[in-house]
Protein backbone atom coordinates (compact mmCIF):
# COMPACT_ATOMS: atom_id res chain seq x y z
CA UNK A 1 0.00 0.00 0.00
CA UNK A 2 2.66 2.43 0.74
CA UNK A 3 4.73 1.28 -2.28
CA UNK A 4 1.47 2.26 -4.58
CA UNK A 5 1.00 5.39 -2.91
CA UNK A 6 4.86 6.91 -2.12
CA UNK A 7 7.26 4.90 -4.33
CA UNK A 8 10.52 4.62 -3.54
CA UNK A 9 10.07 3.84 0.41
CA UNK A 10 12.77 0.31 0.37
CA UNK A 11 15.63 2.49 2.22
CA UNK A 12 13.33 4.17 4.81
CA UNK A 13 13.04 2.75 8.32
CA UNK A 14 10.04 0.34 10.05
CA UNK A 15 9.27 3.76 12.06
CA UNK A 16 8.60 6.33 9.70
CA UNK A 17 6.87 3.84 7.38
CA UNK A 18 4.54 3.41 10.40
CA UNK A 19 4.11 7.12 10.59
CA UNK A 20 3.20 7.32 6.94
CA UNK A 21 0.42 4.18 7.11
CA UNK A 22 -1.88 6.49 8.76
CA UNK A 23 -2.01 8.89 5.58
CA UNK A 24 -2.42 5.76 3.22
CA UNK A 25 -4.57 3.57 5.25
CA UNK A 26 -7.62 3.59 7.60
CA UNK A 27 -7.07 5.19 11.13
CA UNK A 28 -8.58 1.57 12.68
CA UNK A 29 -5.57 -0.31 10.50
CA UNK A 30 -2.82 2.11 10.68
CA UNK A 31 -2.78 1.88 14.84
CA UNK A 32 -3.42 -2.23 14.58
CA UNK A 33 0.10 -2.32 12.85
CA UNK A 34 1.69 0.46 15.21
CA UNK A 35 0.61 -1.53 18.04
CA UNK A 36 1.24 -4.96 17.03
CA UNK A 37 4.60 -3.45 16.00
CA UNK A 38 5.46 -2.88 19.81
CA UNK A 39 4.39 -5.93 20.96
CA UNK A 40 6.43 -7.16 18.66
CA UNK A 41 9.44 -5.11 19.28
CA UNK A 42 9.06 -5.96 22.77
CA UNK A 43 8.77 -9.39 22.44
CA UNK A 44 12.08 -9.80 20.59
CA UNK A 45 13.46 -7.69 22.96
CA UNK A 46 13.18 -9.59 26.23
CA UNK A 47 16.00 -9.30 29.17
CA UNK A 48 17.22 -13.02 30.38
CA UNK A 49 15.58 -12.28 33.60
CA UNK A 50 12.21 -12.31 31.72
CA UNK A 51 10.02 -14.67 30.40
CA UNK A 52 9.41 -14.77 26.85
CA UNK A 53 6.43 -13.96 24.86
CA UNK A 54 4.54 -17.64 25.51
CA UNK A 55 3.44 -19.90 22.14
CA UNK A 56 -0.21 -18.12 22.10
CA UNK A 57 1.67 -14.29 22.22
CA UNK A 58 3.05 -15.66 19.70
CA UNK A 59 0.39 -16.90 17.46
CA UNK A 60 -2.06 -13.89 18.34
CA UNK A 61 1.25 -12.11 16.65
CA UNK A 62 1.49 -14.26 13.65
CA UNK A 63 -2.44 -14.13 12.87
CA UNK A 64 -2.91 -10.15 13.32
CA UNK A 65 0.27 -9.84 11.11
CA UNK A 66 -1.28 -12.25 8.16
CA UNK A 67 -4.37 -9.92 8.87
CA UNK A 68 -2.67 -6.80 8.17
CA UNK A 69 -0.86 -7.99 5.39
CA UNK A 70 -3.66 -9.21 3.33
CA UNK A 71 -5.63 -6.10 4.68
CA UNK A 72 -2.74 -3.84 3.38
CA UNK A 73 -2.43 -5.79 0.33
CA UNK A 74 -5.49 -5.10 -0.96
């Protein structure tokens, strides 16, 4: 979606890609993906003295992300 609508975006960063969703996609979509970013980020991001993010983190992850992307897709 953001290839379609700014081309040229493969050299900018996650971040400012995330910024310029919201003027490309719905409001409801663009803060889905900023949010399941930070999960994300934080879930990757984990200090040994922390549990992980447990198997159904995980999948809740995985399906919003194949939700976005065919949302985004389209």
């Amino acid at each position: 979606m953001l290839d379609a609508a700014t081309p040229g975006l493969s050299r900018t960063t996650g971040r400012a890609k995330l910024l310029l969703l919201h003027s490309v996609a719905p409001a409801g979509t663009a803060r889905r993906a900023k949010a399941l970013w930070s999960q994300l980020i934080l879930g990757c991001h984990y200090h040994l003295y922390e549990f992980g993010p447990t198997y159904d983190q995980v999948r809740v992850w995985r399906a919003e992300a194949g939700g976005l992307v065919r949302e985004l897709g389209n």
